[in-house]
Protein backbone atom coordinates (compact mmCIF):
# COMPACT_ATOMS: atom_id res chain seq x y z
CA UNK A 1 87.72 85.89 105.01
CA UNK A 2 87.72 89.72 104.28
CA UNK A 3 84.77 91.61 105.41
CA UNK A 4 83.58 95.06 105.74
CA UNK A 5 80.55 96.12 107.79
CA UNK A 6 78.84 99.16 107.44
CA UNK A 7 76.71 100.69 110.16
CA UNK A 8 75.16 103.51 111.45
CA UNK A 9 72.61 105.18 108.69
CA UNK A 10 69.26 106.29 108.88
CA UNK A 11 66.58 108.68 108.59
CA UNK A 12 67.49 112.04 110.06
CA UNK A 13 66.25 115.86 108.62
CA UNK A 14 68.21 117.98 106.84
CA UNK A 15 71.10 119.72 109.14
CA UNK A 16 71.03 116.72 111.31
CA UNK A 17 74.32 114.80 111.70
CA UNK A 18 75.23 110.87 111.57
CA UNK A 19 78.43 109.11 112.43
CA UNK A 20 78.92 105.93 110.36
CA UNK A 21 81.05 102.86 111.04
CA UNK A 22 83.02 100.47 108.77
CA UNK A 23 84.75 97.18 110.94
CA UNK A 24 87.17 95.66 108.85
CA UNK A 25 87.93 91.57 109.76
CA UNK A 26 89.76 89.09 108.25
CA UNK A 27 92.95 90.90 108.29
CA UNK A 28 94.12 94.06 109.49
CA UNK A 29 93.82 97.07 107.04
CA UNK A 30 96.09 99.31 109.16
CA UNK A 31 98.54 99.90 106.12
CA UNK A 32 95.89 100.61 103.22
CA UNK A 33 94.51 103.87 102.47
CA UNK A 34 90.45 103.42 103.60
CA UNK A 35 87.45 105.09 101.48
CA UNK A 36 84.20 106.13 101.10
CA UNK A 37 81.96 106.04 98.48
CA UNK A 38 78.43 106.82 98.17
CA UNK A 39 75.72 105.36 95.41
CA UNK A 40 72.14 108.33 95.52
CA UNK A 41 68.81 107.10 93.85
CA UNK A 42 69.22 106.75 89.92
CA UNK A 43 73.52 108.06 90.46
CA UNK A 44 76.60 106.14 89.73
CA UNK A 45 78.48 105.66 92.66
CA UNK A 46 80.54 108.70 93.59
CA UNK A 47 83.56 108.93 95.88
CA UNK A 48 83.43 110.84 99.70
CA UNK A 49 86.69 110.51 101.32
CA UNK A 50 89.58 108.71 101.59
CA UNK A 51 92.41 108.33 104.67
CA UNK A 52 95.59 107.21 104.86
CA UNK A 53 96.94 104.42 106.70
CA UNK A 54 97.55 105.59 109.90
CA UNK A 55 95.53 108.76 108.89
CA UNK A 56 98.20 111.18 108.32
CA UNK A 57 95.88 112.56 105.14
CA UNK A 58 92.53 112.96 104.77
CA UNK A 59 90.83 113.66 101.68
CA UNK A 60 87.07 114.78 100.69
CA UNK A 61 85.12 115.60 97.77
CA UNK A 62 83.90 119.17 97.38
CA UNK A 63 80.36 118.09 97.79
CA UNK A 64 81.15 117.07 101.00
CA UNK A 65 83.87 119.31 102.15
CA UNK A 66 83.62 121.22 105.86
CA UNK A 67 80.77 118.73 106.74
CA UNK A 68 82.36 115.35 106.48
CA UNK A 69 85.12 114.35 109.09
CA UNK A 70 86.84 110.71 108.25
CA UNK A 71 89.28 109.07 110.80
CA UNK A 72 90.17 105.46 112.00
CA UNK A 73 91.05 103.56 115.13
CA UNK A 74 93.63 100.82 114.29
CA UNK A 75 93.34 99.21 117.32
CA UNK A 76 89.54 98.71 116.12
CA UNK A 77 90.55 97.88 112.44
CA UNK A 78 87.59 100.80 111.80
CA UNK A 79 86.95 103.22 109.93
CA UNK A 80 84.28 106.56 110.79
CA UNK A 81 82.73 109.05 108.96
CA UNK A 82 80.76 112.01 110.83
CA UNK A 83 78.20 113.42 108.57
CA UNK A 84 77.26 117.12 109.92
CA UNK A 85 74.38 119.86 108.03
CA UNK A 86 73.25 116.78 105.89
CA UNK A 87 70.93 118.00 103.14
CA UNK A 88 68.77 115.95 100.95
CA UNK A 89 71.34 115.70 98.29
CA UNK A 90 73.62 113.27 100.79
CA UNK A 91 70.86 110.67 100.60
CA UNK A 92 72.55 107.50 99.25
CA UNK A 93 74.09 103.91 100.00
CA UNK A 94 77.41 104.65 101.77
CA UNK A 95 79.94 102.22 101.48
CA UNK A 96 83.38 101.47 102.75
CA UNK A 97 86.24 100.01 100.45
CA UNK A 98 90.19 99.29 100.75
CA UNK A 99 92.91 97.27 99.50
CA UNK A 100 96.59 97.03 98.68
CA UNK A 101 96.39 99.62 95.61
CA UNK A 102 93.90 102.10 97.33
CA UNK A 103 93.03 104.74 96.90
CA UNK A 104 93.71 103.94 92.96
CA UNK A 105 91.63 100.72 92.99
CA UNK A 106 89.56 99.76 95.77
CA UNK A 107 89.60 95.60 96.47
CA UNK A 108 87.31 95.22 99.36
CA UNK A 109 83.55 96.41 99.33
CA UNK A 110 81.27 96.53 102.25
CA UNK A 111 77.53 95.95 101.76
CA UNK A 112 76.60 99.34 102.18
CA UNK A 113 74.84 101.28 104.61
CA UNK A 114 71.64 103.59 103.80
CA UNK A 115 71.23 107.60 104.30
CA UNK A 116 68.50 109.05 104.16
CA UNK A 117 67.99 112.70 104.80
CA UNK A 118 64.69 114.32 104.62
CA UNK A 119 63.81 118.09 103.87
């Protein structure tokens, strides 16, 4: 069974930094492009970031831009993304997605993981 597993949100103040987590299981997602995505209060869900396999690219929204770093271990089958200067306007669900036609059309969803940021 497929399964992605977000962790690492929280509550942190506004210029703080979090790293979050995705595990993938099930099958190794070392040849799919990995994303981001990110859901605020009362927002459609927006992407962050994408890599590609291997992580050869990298790509970001503006929003995010100079603050956001994404990368992946493929011996872990995980995928990171640091969160540096957060402001208020990154609170949201964060969630991690793949699958075979990424970054086009995203397959897998993970539950989500929550970021708060506080002014």
């Amino acid at each position: 069974q497929v399964q992605l597993v977000e962790s690492g949100g929280g509550l942190v103040q506004a210029g703080g930094s979090l790293r979050l987590s995705c595990a993938a299981s099930g099958r190794s997602f070392n040849s799919y492009h990995m994303g981001w995505f990110r859901q605020g209060p009362g927002k459609e869900r927006e992407f962050v970031s994408h890599i590609s396999p291997y992580g050869s690219s990298r790509y970001y929204a503006d929003s995010v831009k100079g603050r956001f770093t994404i990368s992946r271990d493929s011996a872990k089958n995980t995928v990171y993304l640091q969160m540096n200067s957060l402001k208020p306007g990154d609170t949201a669900v964060y969630y991690c997605a793949t699958g075979p036609r990424a970054p086009s059309d995203y397959t897998y969803w993970g539950q989500g993981t929550q970021v708060t940021v506080s002014s």
